[in-house]
N, C-alpha and C. Protein backbone atom coordinates (compact mmCIF):
# COMPACT_ATOMS: atom_id res chain seq x y z
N UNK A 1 -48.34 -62.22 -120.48
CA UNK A 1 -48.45 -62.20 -119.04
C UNK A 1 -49.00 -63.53 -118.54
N UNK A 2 -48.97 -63.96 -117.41
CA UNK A 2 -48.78 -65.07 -116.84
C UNK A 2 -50.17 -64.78 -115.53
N UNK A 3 -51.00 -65.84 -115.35
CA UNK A 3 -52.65 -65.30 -114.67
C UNK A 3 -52.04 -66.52 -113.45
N UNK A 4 -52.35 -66.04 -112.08
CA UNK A 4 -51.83 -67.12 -111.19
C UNK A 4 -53.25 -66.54 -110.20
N UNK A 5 -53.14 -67.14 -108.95
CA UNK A 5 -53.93 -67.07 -107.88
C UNK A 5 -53.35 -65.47 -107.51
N UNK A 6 -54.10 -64.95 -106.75
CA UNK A 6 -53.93 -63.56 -105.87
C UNK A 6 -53.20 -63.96 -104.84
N UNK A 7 -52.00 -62.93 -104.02
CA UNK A 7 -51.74 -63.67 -102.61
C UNK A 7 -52.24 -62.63 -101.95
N UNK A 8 -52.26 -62.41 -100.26
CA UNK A 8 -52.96 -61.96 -99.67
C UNK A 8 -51.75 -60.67 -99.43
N UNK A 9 -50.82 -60.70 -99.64
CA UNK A 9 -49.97 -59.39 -99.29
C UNK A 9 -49.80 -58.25 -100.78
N UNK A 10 -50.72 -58.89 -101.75
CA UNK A 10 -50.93 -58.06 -102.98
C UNK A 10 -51.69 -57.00 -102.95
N UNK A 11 -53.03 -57.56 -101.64
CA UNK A 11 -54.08 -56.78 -102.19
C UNK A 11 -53.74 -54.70 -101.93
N UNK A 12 -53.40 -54.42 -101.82
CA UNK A 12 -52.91 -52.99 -101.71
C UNK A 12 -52.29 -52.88 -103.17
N UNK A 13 -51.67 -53.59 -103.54
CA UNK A 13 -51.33 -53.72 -105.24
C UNK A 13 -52.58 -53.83 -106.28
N UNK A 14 -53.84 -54.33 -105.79
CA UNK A 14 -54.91 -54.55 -106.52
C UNK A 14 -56.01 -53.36 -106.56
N UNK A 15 -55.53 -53.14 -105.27
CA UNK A 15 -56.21 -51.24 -105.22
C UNK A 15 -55.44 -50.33 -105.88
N UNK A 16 -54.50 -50.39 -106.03
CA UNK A 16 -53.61 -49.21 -107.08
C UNK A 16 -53.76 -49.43 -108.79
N UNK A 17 -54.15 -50.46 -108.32
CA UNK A 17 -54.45 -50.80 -110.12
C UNK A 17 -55.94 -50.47 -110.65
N UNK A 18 -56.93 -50.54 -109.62
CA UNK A 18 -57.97 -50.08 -109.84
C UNK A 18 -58.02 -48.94 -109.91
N UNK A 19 -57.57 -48.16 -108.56
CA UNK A 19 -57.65 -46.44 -109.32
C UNK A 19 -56.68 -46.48 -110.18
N UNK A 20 -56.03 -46.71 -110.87
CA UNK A 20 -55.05 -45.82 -112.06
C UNK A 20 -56.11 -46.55 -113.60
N UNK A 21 -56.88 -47.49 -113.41
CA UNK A 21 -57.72 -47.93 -114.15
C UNK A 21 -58.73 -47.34 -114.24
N UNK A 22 -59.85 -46.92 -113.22
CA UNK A 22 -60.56 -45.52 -113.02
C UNK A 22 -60.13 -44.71 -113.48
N UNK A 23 -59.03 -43.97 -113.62
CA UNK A 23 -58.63 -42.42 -114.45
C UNK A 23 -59.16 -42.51 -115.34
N UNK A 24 -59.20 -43.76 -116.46
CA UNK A 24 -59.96 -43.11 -117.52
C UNK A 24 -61.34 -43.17 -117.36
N UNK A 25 -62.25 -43.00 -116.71
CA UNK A 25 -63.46 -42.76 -116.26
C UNK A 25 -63.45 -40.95 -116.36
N UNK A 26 -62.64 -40.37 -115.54
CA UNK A 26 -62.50 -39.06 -115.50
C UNK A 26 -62.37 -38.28 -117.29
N UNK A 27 -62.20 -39.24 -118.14
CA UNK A 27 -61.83 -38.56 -119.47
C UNK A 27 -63.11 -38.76 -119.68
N UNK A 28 -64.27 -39.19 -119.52
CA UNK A 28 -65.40 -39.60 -120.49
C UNK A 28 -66.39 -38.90 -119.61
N UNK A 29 -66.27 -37.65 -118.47
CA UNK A 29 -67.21 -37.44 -117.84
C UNK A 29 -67.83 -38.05 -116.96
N UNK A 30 -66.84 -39.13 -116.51
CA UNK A 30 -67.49 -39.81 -115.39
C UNK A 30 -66.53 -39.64 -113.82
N UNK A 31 -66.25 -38.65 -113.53
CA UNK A 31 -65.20 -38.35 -112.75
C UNK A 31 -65.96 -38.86 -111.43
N UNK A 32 -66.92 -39.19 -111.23
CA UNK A 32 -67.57 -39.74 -109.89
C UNK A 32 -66.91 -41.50 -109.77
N UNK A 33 -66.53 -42.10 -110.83
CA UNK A 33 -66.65 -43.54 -110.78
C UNK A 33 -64.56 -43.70 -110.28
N UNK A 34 -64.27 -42.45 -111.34
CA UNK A 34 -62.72 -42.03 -110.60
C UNK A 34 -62.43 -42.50 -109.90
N UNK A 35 -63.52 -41.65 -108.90
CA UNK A 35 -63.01 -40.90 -107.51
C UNK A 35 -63.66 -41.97 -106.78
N UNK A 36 -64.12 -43.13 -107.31
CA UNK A 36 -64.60 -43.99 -106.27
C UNK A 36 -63.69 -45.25 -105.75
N UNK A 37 -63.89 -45.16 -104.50
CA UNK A 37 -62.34 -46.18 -103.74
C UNK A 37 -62.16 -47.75 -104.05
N UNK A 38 -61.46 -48.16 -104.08
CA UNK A 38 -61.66 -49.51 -104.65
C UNK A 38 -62.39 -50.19 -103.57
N UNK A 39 -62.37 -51.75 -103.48
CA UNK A 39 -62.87 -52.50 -102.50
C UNK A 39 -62.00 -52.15 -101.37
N UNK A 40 -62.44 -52.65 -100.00
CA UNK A 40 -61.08 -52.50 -99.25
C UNK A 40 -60.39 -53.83 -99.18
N UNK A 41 -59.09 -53.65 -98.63
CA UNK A 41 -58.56 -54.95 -97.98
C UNK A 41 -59.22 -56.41 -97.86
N UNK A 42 -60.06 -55.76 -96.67
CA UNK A 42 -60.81 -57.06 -95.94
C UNK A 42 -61.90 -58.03 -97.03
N UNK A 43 -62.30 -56.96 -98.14
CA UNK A 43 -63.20 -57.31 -98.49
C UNK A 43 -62.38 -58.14 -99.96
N UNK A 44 -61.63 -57.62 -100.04
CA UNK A 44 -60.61 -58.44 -101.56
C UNK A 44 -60.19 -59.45 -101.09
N UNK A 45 -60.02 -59.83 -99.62
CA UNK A 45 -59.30 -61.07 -99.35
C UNK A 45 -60.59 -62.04 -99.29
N UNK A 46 -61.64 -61.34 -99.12
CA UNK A 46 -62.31 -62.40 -99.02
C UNK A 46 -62.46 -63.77 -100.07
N UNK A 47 -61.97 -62.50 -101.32
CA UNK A 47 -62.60 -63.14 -102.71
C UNK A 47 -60.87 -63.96 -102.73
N UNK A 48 -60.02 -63.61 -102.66
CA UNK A 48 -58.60 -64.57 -102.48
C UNK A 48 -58.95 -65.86 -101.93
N UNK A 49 -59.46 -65.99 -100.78
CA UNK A 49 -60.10 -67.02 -99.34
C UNK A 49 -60.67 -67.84 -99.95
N UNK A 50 -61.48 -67.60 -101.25
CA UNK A 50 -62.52 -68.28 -101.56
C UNK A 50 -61.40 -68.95 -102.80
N UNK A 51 -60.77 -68.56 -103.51
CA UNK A 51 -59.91 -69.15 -104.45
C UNK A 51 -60.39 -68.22 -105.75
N UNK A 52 -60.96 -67.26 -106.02
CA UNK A 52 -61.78 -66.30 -106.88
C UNK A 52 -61.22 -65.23 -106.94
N UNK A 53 -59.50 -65.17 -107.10
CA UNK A 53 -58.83 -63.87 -107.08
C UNK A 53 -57.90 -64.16 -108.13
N UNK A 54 -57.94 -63.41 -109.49
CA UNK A 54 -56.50 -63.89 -109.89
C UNK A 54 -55.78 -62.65 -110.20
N UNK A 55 -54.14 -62.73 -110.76
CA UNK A 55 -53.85 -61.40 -111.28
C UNK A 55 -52.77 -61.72 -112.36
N UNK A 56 -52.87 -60.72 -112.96
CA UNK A 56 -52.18 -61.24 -114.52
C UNK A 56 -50.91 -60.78 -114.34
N UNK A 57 -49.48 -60.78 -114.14
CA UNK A 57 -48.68 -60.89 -113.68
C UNK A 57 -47.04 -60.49 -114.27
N UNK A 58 -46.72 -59.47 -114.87
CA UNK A 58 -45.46 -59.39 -115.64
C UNK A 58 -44.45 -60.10 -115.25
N UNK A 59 -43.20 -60.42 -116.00
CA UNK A 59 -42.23 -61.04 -115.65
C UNK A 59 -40.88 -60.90 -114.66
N UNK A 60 -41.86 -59.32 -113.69
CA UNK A 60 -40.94 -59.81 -112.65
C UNK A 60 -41.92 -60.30 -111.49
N UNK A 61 -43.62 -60.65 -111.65
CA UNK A 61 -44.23 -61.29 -111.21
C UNK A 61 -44.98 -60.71 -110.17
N UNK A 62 -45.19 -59.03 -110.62
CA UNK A 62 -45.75 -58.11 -110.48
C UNK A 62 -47.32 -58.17 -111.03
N UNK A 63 -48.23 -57.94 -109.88
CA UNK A 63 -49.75 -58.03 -110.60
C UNK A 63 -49.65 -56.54 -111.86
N UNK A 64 -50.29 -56.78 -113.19
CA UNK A 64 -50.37 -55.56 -113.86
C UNK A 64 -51.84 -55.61 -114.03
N UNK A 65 -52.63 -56.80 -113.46
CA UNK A 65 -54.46 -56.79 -113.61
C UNK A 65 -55.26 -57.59 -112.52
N UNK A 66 -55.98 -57.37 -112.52
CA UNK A 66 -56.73 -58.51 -111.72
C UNK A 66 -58.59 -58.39 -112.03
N UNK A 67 -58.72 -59.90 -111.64
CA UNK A 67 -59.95 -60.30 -111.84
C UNK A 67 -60.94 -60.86 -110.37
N UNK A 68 -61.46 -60.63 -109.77
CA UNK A 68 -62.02 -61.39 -108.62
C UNK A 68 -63.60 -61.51 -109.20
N UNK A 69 -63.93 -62.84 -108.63
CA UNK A 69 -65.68 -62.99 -109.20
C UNK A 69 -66.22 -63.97 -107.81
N UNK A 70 -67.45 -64.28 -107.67
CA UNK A 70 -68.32 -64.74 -107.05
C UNK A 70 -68.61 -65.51 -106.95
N UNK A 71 -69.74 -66.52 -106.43
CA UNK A 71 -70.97 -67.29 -106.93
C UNK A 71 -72.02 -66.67 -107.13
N UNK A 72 -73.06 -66.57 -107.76
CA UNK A 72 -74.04 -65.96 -107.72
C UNK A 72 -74.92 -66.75 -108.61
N UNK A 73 -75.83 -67.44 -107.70
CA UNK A 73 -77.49 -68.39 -108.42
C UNK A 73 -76.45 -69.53 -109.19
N UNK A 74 -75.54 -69.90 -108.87
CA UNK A 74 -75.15 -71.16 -109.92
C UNK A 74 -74.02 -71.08 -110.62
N UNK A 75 -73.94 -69.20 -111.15
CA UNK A 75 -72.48 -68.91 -111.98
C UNK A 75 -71.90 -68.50 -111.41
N UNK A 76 -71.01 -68.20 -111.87
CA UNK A 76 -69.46 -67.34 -111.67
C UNK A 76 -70.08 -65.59 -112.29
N UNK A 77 -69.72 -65.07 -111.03
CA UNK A 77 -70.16 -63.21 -111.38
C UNK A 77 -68.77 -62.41 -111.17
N UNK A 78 -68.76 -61.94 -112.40
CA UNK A 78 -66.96 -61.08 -112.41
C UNK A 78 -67.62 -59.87 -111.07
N UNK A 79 -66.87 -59.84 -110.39
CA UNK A 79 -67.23 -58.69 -109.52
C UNK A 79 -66.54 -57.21 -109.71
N UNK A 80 -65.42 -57.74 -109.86
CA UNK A 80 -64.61 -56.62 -110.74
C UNK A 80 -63.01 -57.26 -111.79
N UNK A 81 -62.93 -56.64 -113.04
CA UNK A 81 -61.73 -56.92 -113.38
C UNK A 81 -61.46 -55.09 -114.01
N UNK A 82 -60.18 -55.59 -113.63
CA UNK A 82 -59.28 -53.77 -113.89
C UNK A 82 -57.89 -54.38 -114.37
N UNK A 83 -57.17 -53.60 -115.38
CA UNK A 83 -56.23 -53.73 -115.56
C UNK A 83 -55.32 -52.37 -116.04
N UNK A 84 -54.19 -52.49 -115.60
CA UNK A 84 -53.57 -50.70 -115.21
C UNK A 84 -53.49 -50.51 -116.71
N UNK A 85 -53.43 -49.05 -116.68
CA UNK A 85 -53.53 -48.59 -117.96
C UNK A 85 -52.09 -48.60 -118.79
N UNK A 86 -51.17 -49.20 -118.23
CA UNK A 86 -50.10 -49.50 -118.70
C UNK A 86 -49.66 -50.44 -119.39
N UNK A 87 -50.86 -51.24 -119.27
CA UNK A 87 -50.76 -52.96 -119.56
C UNK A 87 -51.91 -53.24 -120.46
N UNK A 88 -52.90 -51.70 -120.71
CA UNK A 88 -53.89 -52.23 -121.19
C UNK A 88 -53.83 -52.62 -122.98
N UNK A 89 -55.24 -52.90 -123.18
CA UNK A 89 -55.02 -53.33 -125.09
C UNK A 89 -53.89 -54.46 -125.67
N UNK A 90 -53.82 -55.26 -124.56
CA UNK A 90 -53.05 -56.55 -124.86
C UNK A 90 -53.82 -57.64 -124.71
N UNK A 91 -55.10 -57.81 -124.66
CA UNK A 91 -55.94 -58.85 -124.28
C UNK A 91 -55.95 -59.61 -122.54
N UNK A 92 -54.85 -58.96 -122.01
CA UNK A 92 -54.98 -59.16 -120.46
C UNK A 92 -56.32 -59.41 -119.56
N UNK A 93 -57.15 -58.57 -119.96
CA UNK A 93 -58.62 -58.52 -119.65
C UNK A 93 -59.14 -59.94 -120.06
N UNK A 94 -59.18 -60.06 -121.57
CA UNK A 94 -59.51 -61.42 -121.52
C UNK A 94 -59.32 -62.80 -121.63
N UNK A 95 -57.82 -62.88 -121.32
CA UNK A 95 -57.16 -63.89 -120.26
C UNK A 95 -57.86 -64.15 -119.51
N UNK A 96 -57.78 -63.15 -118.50
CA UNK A 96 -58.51 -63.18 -117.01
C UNK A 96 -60.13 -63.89 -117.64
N UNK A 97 -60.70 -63.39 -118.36
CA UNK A 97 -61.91 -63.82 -118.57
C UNK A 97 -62.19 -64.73 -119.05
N UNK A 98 -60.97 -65.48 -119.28
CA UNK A 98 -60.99 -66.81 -119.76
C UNK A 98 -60.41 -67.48 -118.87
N UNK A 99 -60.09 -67.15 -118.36
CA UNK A 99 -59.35 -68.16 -116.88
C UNK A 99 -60.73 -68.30 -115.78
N UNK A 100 -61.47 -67.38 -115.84
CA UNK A 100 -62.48 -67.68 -114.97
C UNK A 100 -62.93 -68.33 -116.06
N UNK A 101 -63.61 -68.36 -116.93
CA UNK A 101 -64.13 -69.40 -117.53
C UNK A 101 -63.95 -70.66 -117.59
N UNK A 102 -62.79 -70.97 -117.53
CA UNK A 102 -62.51 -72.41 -116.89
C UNK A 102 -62.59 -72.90 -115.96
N UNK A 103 -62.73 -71.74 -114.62
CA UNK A 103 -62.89 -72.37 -113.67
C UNK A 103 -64.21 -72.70 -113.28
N UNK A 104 -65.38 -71.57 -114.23
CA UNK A 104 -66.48 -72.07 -114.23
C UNK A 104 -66.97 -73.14 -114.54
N UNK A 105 -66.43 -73.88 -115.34
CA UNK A 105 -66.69 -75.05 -116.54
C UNK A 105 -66.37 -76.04 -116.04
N UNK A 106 -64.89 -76.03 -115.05
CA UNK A 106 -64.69 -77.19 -113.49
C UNK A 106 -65.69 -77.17 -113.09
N UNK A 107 -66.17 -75.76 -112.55
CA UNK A 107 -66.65 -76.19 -111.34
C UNK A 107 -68.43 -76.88 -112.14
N UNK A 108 -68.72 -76.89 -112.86
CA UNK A 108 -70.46 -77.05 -113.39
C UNK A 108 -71.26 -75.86 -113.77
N UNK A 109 -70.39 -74.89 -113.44
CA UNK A 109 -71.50 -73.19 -113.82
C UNK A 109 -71.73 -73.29 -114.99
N UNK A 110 -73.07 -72.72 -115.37
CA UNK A 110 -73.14 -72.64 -116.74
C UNK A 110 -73.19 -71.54 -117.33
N UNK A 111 -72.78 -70.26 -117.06
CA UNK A 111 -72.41 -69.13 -117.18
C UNK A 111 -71.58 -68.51 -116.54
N UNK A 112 -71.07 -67.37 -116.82
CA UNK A 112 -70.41 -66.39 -116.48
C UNK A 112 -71.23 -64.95 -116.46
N UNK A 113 -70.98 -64.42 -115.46
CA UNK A 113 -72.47 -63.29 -115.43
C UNK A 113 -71.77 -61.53 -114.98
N UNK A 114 -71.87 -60.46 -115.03
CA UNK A 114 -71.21 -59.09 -114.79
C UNK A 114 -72.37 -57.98 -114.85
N UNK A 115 -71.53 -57.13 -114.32
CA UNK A 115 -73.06 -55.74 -114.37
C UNK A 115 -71.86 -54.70 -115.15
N UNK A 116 -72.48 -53.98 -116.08
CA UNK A 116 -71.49 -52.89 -116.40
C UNK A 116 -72.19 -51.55 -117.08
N UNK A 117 -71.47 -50.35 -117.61
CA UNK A 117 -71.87 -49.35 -118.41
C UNK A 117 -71.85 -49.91 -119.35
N UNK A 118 -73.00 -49.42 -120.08
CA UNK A 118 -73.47 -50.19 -121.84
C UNK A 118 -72.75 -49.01 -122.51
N UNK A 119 -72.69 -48.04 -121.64
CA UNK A 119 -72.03 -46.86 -123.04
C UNK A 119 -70.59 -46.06 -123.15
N UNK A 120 -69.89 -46.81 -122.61
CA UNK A 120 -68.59 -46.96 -122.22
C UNK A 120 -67.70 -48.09 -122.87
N UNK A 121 -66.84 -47.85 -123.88
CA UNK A 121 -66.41 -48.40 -124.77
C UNK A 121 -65.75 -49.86 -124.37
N UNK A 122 -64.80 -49.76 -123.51
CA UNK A 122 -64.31 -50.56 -122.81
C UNK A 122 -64.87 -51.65 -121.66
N UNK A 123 -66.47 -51.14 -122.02
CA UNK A 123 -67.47 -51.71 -120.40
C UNK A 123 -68.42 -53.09 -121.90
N UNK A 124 -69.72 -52.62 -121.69
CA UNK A 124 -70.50 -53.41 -122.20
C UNK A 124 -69.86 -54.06 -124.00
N UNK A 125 -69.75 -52.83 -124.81
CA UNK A 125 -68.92 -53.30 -126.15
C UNK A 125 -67.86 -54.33 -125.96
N UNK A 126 -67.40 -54.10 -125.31
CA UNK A 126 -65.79 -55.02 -124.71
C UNK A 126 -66.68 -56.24 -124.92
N UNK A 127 -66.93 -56.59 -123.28
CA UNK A 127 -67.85 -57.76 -122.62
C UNK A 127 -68.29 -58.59 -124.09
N UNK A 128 -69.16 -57.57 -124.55
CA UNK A 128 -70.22 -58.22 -126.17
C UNK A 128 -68.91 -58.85 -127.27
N UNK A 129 -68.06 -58.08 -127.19
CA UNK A 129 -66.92 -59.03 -127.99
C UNK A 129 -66.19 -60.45 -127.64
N UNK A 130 -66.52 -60.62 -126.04
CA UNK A 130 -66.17 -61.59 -125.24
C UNK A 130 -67.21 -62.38 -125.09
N UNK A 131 -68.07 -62.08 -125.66
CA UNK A 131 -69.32 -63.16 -125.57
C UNK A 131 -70.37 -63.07 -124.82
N UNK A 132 -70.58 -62.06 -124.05
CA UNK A 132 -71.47 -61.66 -123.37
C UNK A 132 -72.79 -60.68 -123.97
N UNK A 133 -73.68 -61.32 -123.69
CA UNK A 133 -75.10 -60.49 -124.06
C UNK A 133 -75.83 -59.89 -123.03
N UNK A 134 -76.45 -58.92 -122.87
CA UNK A 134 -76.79 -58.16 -122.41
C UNK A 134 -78.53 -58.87 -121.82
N UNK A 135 -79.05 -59.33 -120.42
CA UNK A 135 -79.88 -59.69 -119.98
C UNK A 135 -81.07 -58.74 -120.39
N UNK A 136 -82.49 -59.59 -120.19
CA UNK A 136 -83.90 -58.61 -119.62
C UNK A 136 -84.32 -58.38 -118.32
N UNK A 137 -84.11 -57.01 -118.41
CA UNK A 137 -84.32 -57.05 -116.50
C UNK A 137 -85.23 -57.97 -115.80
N UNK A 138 -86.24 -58.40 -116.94
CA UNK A 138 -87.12 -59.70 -116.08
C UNK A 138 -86.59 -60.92 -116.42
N UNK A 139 -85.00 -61.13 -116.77
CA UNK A 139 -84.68 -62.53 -116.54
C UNK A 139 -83.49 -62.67 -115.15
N UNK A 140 -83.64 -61.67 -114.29
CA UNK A 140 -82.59 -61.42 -113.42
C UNK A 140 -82.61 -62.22 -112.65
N UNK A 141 -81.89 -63.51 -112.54
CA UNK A 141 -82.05 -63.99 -111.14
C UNK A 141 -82.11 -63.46 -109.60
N UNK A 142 -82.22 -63.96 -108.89
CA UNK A 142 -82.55 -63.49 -106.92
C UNK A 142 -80.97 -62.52 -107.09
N UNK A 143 -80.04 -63.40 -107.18
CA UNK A 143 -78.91 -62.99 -106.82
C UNK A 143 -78.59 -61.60 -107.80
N UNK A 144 -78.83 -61.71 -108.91
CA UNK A 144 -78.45 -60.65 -109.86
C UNK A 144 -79.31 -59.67 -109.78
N UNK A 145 -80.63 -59.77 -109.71
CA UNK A 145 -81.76 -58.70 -108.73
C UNK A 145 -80.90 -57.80 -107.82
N UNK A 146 -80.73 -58.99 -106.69
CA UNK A 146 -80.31 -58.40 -105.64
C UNK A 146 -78.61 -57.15 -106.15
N UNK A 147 -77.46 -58.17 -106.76
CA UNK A 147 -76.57 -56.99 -107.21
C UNK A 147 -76.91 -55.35 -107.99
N UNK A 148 -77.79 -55.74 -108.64
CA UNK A 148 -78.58 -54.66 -109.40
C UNK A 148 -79.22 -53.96 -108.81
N UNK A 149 -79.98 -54.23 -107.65
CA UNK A 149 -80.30 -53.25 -106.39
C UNK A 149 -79.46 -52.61 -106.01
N UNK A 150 -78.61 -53.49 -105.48
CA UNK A 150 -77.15 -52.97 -104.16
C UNK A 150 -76.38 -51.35 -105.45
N UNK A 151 -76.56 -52.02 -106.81
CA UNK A 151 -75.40 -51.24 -107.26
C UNK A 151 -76.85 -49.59 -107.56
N UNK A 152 -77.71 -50.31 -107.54
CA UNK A 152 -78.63 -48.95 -107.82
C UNK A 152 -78.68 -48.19 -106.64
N UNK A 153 -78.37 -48.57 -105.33
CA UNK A 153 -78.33 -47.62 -103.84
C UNK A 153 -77.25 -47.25 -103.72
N UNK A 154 -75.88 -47.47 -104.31
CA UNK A 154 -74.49 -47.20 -104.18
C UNK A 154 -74.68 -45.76 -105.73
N UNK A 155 -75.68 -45.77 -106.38
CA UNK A 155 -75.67 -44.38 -107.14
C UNK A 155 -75.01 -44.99 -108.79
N UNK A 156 -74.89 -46.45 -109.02
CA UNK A 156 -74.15 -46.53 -110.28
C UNK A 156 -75.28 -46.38 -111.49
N UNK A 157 -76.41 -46.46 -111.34
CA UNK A 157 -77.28 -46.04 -112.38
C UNK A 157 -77.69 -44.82 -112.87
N UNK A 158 -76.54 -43.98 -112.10
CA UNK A 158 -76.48 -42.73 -112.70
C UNK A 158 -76.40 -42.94 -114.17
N UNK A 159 -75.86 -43.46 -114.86
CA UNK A 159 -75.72 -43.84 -116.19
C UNK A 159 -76.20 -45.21 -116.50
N UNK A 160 -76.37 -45.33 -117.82
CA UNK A 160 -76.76 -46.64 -118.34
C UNK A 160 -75.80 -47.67 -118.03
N UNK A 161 -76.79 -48.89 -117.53
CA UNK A 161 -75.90 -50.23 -117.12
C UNK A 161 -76.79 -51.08 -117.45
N UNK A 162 -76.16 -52.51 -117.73
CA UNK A 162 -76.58 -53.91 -118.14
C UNK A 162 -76.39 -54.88 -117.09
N UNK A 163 -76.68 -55.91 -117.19
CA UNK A 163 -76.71 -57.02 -116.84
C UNK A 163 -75.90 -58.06 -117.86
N UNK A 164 -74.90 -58.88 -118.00
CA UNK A 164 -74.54 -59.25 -118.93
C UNK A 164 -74.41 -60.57 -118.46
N UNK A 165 -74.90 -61.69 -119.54
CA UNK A 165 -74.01 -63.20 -119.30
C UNK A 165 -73.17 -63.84 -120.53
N UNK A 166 -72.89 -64.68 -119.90
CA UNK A 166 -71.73 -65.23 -121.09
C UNK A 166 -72.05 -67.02 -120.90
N UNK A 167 -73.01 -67.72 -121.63
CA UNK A 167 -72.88 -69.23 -121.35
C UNK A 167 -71.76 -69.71 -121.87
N UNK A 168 -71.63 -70.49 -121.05
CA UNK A 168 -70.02 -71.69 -121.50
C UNK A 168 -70.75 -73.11 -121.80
């Protein structure tokens, strides 16, 4: 698959890929994370706007994944990557995670940074195979504090979650 920029008439394509990527949440007892809506519209374009949208792309040039990330304190923060379950277990995921990585490494970041489930096969294990280690809640920067708040009032610490970085 082929990783290009996001365009702005996709993003409704980037929400369908997230929920059909969520379903398997519903197999592991997590049917709340399912049923939870993707970003909206307004808010995915933002991350397009900024140049921080990509999607991994079959050959009729169809998104089958996508990756959007941040700034946050200096790095690059995956905000979300999903890839449909049709496409998955091909390393698509970490394409994408290597394509931001380069763009981190342009731009001067010296990491790559994510929040995820540690006990979810595909969440923190994944990440740790990709190079990511798992933070101390007292090394959290302002910004990663602050995500780790936001995601603790939105109810995601219902289950175990990390903090993860990845230096480049």
């Amino acid at each position: 698959m082929r990783i290009r920029a996001v365009r702005l008439d996709e993003l409704g394509l980037l929400q369908d890929i997230e929920r059909a990527a969520g379903e398997c949440f519903r197999d592991i007892g997590m049917p709340e994370i399912a049923d939870d809506e993707p970003l909206p519209r307004e808010e995915l374009a933002r991350y397009q706007e900024t140049g921080l949208a990509w999607a991994a792309v079959d050959d009729t040039d169809a998104p089958r994944a996508y990756l959007i990330a941040e700034r946050v304190d200096g790095n690059l923060h995956v905000e979300q990557v999903s890839v449909h379950p049709d496409s998955a277990r091909r390393g698509i995921g970490r394409s994408l995670l290597e394509r931001l990585a380069v763009r981190a490494t342009t731009e001067g970041a010296p990491a790559l940074t994510l929040t995820t489930f540690t006990e979810v096969p595909w969440n923190a294990p994944y990440y740790e195979r990709c190079g990511f280690r798992s933070l101390d809640p007292g090394a959290l920067t302002p910004g990663l504090r602050e995500i780790w708040d936001r995601e603790a009032e939105h109810g995601l610490r219902r289950w175990p979650r990390t903090v993860m970085r990845r230096p480049l």
